[in-house]
Protein backbone atom coordinates (compact mmCIF):
# COMPACT_ATOMS: atom_id res chain seq x y z
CA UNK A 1 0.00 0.00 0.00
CA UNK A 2 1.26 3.91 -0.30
CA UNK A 3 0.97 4.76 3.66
CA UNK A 4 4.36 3.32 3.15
CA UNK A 5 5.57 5.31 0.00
CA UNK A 6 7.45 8.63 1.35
CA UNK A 7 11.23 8.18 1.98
CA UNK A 8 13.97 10.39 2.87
CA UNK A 9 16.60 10.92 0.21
CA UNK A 10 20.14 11.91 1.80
CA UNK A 11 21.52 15.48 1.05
CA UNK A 12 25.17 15.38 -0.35
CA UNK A 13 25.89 11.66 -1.97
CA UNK A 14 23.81 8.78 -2.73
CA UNK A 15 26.21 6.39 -0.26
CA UNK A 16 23.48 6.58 1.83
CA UNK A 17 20.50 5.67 -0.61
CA UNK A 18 20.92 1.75 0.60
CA UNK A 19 20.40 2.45 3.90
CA UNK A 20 18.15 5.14 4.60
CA UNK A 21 14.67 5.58 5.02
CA UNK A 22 12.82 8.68 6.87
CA UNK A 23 10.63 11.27 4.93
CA UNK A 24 10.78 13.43 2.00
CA UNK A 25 13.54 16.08 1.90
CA UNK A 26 14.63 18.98 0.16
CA UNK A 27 17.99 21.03 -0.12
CA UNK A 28 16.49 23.73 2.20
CA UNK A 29 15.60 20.97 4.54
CA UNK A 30 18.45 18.67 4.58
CA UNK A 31 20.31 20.94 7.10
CA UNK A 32 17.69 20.42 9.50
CA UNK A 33 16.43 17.15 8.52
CA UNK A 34 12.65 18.89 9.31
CA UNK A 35 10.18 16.67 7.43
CA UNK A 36 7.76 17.68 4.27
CA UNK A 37 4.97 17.26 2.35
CA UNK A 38 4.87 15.16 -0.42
CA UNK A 39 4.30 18.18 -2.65
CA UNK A 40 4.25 21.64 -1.69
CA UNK A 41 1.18 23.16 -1.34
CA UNK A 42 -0.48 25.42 -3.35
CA UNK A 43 -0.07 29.27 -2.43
CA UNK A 44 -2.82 30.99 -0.99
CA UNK A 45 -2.98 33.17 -3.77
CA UNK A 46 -3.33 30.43 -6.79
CA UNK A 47 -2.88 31.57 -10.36
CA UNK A 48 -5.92 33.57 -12.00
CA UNK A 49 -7.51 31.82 -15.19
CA UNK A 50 -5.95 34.29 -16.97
CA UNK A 51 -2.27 33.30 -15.76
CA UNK A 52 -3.02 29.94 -16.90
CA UNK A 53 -4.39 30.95 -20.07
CA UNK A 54 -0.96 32.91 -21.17
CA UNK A 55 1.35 29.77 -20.01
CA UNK A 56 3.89 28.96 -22.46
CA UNK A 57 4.33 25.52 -22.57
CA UNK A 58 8.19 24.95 -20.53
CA UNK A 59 10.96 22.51 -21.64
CA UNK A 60 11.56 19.77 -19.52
CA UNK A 61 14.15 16.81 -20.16
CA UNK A 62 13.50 13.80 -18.28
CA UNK A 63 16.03 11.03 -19.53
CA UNK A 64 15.60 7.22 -18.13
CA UNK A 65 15.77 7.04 -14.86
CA UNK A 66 18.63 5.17 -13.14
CA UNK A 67 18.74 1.70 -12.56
CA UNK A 68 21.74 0.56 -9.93
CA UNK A 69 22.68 -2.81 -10.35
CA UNK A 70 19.50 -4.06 -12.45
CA UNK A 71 17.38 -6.98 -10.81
CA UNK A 72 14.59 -8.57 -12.17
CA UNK A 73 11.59 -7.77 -10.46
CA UNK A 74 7.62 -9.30 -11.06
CA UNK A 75 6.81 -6.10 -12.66
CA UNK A 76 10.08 -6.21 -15.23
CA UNK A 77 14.05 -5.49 -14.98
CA UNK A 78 14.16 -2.39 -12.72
CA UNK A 79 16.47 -0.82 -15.36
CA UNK A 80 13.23 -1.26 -18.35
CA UNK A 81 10.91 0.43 -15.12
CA UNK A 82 13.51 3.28 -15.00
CA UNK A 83 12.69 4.17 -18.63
CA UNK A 84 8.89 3.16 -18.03
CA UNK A 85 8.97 5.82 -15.05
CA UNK A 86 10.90 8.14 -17.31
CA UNK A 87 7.86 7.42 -20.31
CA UNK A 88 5.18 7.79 -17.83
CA UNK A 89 6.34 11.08 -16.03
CA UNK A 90 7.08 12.62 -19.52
CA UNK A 91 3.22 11.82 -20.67
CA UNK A 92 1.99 13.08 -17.69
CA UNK A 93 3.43 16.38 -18.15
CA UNK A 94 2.41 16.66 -22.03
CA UNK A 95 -1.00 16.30 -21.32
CA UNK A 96 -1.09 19.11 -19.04
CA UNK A 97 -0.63 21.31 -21.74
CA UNK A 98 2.04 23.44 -19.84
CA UNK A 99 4.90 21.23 -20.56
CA UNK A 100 6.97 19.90 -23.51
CA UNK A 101 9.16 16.93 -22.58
CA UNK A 102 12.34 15.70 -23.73
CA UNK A 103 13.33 12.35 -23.42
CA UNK A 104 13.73 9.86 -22.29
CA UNK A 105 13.71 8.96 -26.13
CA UNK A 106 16.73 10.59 -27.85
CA UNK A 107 18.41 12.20 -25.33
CA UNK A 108 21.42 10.27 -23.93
CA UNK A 109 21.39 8.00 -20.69
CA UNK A 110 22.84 9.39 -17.34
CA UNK A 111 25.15 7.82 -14.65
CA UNK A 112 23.86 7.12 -10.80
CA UNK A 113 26.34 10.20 -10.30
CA UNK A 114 24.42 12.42 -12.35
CA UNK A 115 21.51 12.18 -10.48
CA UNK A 116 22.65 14.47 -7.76
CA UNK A 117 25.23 16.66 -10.05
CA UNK A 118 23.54 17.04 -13.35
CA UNK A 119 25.51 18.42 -16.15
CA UNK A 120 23.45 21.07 -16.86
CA UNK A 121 25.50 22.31 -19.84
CA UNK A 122 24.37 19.18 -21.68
CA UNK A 123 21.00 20.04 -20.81
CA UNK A 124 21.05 23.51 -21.95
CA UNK A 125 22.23 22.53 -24.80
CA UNK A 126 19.38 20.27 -25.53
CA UNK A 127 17.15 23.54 -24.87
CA UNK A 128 15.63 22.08 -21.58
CA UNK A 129 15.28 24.48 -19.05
CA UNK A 130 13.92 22.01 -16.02
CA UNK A 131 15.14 18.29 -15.65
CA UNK A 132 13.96 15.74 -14.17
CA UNK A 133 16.73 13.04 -13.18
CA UNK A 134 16.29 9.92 -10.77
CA UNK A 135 16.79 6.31 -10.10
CA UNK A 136 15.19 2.87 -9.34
CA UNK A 137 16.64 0.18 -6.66
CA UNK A 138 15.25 -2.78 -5.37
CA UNK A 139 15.50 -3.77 -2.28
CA UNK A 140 15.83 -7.10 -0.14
CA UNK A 141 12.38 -7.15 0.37
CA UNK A 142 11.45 -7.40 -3.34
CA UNK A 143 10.23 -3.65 -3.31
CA UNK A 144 11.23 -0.73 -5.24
CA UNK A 145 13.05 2.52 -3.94
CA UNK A 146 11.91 5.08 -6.22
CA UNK A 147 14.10 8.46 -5.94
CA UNK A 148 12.98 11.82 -8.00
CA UNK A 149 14.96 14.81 -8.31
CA UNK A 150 13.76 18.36 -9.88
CA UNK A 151 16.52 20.87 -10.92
CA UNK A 152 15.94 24.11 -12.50
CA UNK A 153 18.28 23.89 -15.75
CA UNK A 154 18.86 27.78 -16.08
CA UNK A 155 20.18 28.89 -12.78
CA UNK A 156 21.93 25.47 -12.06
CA UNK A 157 19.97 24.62 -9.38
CA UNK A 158 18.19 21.98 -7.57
CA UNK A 159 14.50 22.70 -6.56
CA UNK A 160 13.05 19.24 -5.06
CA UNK A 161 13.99 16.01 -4.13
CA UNK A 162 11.56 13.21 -2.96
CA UNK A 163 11.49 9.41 -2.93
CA UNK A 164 8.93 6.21 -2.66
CA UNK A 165 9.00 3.23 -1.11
CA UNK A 166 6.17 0.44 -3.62
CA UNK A 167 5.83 -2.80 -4.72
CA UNK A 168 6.89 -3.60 -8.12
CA UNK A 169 3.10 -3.16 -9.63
CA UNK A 170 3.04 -0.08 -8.30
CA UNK A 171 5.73 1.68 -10.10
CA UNK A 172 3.31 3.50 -12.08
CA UNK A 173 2.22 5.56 -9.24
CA UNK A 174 5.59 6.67 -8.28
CA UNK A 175 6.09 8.30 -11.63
CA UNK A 176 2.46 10.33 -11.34
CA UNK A 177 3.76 11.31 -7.26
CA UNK A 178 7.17 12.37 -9.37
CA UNK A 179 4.92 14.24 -12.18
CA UNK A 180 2.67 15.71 -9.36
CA UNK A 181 4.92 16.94 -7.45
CA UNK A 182 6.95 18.61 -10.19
CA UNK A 183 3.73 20.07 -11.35
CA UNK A 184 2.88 21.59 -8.24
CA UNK A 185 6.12 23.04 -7.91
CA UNK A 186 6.81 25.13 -11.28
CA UNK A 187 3.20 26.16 -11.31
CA UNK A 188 1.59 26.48 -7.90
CA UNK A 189 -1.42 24.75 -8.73
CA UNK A 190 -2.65 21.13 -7.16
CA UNK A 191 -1.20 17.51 -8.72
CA UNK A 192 -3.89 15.93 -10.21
CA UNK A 193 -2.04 13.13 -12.07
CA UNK A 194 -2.12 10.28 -8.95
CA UNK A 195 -5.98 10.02 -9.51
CA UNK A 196 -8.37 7.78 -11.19
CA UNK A 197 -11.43 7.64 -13.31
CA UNK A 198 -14.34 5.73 -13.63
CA UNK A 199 -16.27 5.24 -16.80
CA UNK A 200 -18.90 3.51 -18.08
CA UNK A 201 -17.55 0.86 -20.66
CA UNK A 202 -19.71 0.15 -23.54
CA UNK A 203 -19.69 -2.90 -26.20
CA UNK A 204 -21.96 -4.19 -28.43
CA UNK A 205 -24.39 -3.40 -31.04
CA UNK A 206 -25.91 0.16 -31.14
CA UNK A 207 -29.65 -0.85 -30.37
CA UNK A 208 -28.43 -3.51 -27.44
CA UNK A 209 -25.31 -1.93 -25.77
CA UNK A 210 -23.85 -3.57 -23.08
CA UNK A 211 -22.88 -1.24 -20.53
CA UNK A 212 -20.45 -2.15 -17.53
CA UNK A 213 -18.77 0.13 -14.44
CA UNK A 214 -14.82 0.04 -15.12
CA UNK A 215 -12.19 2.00 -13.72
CA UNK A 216 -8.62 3.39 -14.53
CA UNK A 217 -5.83 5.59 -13.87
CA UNK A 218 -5.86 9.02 -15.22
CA UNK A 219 -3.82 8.08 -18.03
CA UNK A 220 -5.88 5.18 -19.10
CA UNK A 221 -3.08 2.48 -17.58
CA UNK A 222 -4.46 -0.16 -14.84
CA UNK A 223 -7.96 -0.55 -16.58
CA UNK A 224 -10.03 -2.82 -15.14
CA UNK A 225 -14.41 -4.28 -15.54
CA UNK A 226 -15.81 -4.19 -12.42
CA UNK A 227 -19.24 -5.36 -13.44
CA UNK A 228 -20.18 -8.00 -15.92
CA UNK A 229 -22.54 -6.21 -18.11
CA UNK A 230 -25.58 -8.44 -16.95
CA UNK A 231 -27.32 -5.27 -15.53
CA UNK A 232 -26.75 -1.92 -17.59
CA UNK A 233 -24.64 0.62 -15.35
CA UNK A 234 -24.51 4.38 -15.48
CA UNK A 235 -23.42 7.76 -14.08
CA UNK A 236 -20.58 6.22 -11.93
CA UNK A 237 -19.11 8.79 -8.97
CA UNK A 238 -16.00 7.94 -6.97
CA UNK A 239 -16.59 8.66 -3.25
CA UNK A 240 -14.44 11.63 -2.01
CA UNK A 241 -11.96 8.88 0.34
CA UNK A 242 -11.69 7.10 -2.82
CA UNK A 243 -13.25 3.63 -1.20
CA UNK A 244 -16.33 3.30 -3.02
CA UNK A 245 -17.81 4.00 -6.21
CA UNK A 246 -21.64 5.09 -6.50
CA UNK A 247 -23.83 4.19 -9.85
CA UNK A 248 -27.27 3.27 -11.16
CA UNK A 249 -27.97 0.06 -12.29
CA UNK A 250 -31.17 -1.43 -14.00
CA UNK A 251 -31.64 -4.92 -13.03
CA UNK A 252 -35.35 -6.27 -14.39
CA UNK A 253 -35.93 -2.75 -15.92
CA UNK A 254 -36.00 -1.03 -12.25
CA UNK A 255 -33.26 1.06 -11.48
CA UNK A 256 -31.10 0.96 -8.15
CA UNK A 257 -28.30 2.82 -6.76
CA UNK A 258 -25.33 1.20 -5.25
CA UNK A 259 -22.30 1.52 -3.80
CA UNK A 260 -19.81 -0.35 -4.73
CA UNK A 261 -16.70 -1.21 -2.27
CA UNK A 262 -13.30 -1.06 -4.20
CA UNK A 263 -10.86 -2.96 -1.89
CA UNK A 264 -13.60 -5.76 -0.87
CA UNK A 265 -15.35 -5.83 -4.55
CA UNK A 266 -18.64 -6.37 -2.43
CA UNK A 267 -21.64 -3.62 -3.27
CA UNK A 268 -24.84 -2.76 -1.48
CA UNK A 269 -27.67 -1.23 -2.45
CA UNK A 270 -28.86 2.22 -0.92
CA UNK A 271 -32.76 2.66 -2.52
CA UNK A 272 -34.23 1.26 -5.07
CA UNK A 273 -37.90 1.96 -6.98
CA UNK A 274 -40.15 1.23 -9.83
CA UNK A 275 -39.72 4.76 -11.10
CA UNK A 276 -36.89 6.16 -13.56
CA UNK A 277 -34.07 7.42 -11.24
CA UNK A 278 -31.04 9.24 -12.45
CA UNK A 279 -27.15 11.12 -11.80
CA UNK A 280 -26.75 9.76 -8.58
CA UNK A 281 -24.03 11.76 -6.80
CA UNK A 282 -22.05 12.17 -3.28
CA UNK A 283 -22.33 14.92 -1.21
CA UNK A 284 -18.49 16.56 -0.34
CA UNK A 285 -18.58 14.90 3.00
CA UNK A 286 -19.72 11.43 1.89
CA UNK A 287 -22.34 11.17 4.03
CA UNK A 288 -25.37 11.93 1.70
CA UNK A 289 -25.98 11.02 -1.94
CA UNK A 290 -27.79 13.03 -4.39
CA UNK A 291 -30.23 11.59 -7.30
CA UNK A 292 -33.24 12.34 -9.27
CA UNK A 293 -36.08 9.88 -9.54
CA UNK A 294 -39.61 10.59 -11.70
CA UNK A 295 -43.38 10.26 -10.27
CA UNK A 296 -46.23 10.82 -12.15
CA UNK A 297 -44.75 12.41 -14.70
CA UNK A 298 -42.74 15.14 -12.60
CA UNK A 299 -39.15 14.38 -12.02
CA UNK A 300 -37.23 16.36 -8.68
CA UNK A 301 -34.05 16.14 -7.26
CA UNK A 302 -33.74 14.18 -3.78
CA UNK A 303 -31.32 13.23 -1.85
CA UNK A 304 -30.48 10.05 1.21
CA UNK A 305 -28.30 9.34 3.68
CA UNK A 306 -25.27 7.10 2.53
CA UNK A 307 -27.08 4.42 5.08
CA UNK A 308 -30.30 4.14 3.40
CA UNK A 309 -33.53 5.38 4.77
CA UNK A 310 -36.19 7.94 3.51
CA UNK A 311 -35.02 10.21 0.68
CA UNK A 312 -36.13 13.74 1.12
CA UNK A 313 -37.23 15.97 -1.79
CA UNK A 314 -35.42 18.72 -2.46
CA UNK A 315 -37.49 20.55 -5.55
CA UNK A 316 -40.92 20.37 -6.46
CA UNK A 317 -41.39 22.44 -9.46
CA UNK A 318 -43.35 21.05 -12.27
CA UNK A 319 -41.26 19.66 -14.87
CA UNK A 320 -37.97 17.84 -15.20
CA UNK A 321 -35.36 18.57 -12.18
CA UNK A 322 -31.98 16.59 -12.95
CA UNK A 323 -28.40 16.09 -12.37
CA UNK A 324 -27.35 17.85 -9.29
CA UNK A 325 -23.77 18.64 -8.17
CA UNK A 326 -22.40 19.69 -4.54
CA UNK A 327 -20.52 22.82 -4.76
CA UNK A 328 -16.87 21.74 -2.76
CA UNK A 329 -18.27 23.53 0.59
CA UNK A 330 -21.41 21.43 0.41
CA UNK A 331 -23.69 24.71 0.96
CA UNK A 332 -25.09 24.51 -2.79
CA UNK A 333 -26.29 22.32 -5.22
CA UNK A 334 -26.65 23.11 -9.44
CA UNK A 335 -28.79 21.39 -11.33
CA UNK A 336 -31.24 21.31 -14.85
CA UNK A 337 -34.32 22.26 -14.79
CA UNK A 338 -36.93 22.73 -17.97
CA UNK A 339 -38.91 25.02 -15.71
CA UNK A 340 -38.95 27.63 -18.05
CA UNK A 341 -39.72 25.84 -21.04
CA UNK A 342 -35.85 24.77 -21.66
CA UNK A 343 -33.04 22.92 -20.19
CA UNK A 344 -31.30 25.14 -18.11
CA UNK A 345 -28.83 25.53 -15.03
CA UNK A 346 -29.84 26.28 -11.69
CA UNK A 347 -28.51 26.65 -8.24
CA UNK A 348 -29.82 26.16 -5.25
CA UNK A 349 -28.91 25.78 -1.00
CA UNK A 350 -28.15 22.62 0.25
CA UNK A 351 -31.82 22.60 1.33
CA UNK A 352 -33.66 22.97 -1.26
CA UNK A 353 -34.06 26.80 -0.82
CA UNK A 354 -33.28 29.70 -2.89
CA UNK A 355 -33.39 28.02 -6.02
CA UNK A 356 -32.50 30.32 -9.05
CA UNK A 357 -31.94 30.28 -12.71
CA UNK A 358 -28.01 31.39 -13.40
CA UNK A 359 -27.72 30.00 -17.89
CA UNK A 360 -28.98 32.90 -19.71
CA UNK A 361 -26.71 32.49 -22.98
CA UNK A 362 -29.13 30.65 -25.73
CA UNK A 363 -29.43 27.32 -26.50
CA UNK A 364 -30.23 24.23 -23.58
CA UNK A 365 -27.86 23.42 -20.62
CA UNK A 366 -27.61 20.15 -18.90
CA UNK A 367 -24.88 17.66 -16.70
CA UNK A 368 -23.69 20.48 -14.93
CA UNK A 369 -20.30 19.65 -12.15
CA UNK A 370 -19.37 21.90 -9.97
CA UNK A 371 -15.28 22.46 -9.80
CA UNK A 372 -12.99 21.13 -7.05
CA UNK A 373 -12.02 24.73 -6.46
CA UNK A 374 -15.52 26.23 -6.59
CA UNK A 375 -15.09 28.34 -9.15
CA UNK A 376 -16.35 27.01 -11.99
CA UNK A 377 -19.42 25.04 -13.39
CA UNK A 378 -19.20 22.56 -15.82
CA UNK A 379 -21.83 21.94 -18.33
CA UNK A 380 -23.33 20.60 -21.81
CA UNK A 381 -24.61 23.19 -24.00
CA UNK A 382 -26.98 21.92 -26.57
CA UNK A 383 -27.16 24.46 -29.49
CA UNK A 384 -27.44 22.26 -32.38
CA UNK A 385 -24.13 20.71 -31.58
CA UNK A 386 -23.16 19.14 -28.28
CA UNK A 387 -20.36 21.64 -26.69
CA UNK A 388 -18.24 21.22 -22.92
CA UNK A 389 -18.39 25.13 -21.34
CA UNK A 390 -18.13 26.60 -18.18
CA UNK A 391 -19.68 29.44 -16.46
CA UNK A 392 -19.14 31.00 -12.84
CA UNK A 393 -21.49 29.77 -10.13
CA UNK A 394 -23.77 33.36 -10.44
CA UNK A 395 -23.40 32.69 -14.75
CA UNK A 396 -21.39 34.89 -15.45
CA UNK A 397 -17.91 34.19 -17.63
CA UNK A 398 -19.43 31.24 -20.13
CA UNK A 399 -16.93 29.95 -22.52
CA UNK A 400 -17.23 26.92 -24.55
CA UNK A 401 -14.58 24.59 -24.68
CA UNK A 402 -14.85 22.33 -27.40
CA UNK A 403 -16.51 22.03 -30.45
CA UNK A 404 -16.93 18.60 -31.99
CA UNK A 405 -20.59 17.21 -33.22
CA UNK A 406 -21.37 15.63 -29.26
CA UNK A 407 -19.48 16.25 -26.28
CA UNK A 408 -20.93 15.95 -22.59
CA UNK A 409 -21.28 14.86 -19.78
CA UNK A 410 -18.34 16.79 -17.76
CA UNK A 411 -15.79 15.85 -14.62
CA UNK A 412 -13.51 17.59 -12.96
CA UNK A 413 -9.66 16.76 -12.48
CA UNK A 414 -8.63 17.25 -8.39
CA UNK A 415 -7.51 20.12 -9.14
CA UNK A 416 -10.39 21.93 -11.16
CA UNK A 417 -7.96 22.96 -14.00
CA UNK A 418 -8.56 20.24 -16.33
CA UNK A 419 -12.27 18.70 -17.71
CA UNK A 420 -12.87 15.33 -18.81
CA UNK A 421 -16.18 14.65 -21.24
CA UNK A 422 -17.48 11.64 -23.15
CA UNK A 423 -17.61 12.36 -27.12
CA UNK A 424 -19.59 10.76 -29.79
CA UNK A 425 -18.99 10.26 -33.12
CA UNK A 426 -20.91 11.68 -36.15
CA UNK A 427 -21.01 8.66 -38.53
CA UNK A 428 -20.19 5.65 -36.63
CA UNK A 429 -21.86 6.85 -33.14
CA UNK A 430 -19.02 5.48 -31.06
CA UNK A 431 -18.14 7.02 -27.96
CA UNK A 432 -14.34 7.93 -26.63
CA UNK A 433 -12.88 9.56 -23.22
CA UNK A 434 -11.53 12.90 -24.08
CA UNK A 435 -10.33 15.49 -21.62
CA UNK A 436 -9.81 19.26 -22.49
CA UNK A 437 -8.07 21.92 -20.15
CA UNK A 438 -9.59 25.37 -19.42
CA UNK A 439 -7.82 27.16 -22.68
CA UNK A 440 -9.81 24.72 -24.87
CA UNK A 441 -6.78 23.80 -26.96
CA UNK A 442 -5.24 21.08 -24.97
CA UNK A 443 -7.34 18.30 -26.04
CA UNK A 444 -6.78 14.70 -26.30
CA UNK A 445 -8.42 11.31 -26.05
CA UNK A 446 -7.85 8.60 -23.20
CA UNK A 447 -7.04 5.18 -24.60
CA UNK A 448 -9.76 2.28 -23.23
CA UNK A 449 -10.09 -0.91 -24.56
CA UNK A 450 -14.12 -0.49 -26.04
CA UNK A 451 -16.21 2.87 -26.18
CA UNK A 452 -16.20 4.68 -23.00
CA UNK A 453 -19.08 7.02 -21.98
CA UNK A 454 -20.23 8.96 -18.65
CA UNK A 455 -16.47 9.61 -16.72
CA UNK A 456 -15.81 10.35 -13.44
CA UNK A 457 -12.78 11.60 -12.06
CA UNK A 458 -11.84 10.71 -9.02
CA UNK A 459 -10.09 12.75 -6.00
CA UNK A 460 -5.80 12.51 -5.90
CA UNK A 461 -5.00 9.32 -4.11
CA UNK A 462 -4.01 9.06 -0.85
């Protein structure tokens, strides 16, 4: 497991590496030997959207990462997982949009030595202006010593230094606490790359689709089916401590909500009916779950303890109330409402009070999130096409993000800068993971093994 992962890496030479073990460490620490955080936290005084806009992607080389004395482990030769940790740390920061890799491909292997006295000459030459340089050991206990150093190629300096303690299968998620923490560093914003998503996995012919739960890491590695497909799944939410997963499922043509228990695999079912229910979804806290369910013809948003018991209406409007999302504090909820005579956004207390209309720009709005950071709403906008925007929690600000024939359903990365979305095709009508950040030109699709639809991101792991 990761309680274990944080290690201490020594301050002046790497004679020490095979024997010590404490916390992670940095040159301004290493005096002191005063323990850290993983990754430094975020300033008080995060980066405007408008910082993040104007970001010029930065140059960072990140060549293979050292393998001392190469053993074969379960999980490969430790010196192939050096370049695998090298691969993986590199992707990472290219699909943030803020970064432009070099290596480990075509740039030239380092020494152990290196690793704490990079030549940075080389470096500059190669245009880099941060490096990321580190090594992989295994230890007599079969387990891996991950070490990860950050240096800042233009003033010669270094800037971080942290290590992890995993099992060989777990090497991947050293390289996204390496990538994390580098990101957090050069930009002050929150990791988001030690996460993963649920999605709803979908196979089969277009009038008889067989949709099952399945999960993944954020860069589409580790997939796994966690149903069979024998009862249709949807609009999956990972719990906020990351130990269960919530989603509908129609068993007999009657719709439940479950929860689903990740380490046991076991699942229980919190309320069940004979009407259509939809978008169930957690409160911030855990403790209460969200979801809309239809009678006689008039569909409202409720919501239940995670225990079970007697749901409790929260709207009563006539018409179609749907898809409500927690803001992070857990004082508001938005949701869709046709109310007045379209699909539109509204917001509401925790309560059920105060509700009020905040989409005002044309068109239909529906599957609206509301961002990690609270700043931001996600949302569909249905204009003909099917485009990902957002808009501030009072309306104001809309942009639209993408615009492709049928994107929707948005999710939020941890840290509220990046948006994930299910797309459909035109002409085929198969469905992909794609993720955008909040410039709208960063876009890519995740790789999954069928069509994908209805992602959730998860919180950063533990």
């Amino acid at each position: 497991m990761f309680d274990r992962m944080k290690i201490a890496l020594p301050a002046k030479t790497f004679a020490g590496l095979y024997a010590i073990i404490f916390c992670l460490t940095a040159p301004a620490l290493a005096q002191n030997n005063a323990p850290a955080a993983a990754a430094p936290p975020p300033a008080d005084d995060e980066p405007e959207l408008v910082e993040f806009e104007t970001a010029k992607a930065r140059s960072v080389a990140v060549p293979s990462f050292v393998a001392p004395s190469p053993v074969n482990t379960p999980a490969g030769n430790s010196a192939n997982l050096g370049r695998q940790i090298a691969e993986v740390i590199s992707s990472n920061l290219r699909a943030s949009g803020l970064f432009e890799p070099i290596g480990p491909a075509g740039v030239r292997a380092i020494s152990l030595a290196e690793v704490t006295a990079p030549q940075y000459s080389y470096w500059k030459g190669r245009n880099a202006s941060l490096l990321i340089e580190g090594f992989v050991r295994v230890g007599a206990d079969g387990n891996l010593t991950v070490g990860c150093y950050l240096y800042d190629v233009t003033f010669g300096s270094e800037t971080t230094r942290l290590g992890f303690v995993v099992s060989p299968g777990d090497w991947r998620r050293a390289a996204h606490k390496c990538a994390d923490a580098f990101y957090s560093k050069v930009t002050g914003e929150k990791p988001f790359f030690d996460s993963r998503i649920a999605y709803i996995a979908e196979s089969g012919p277009k009038g008889n689709r067989v949709k099952r739960l399945a999960i993944m890491d954020s860069d589409g590695a580790n997939h796994k089916f966690i149903t069979s497909g024998q009862s249709t799944a949807l609009t999956p939410r990972y719990s906020p401590n990351y130990r269960s997963i919530l989603y509908l499922s129609y068993t007999d043509g009657n719709p439940r909500i479950y929860v689903y228990d990740v380490d046991s695999g076991r699942q229980r079912l919190i309320t069940q009916s004979s009407n259509p229910t939809f978008a169930p979804r957690w409160s911030p806290d855990g403790q209460t779950i969200l979801y809309s369910m239809a009678i006689a013809g008039n569909t409202d948003i409720y919501k239940i303890s995670v225990n079970g018991g007697e749901p409790v209406r929260l709207t009563n409007a006539p018409g179609i109330d749907v898809g409500g999302s927690f803001s992070p504090d857990g004082r508001q909820i938005v949701f869709e409402s046709d109310r007045s005579g379209s699909q539109q956004l509204y917001v509401m207390n925790a309560d059920g009070s105060n509700q009020r209309r905040i989409s005002f720009e044309g068109g239909r709005f529906a599957t609206p999130e509301w961002s990690p950071r609270g700043d931001l709403i996600a949302f569909t906008r249905i204009a003909g096409d099917f485009r990902i925007g957002t808009m501030r929690p009072d309306g104001s600000g809309m942009r639209l993000l993408t615009n492709s024939w049928q994107d929707e359903a948005p999710t939020w990365a941890p840290n509220g800068r990046v948006i994930q979305f299910f797309r459909t095709a035109k002409n085929s009508g198969k469905t992909g993971i794609w993720q955008v950040d909040l410039t709208g030109q960063n876009e890519r699709q995740l790789p999954t093994p069928v069509d994908g639809s209805d992602p959730a991101w998860g919180p950063v792991l533990p």
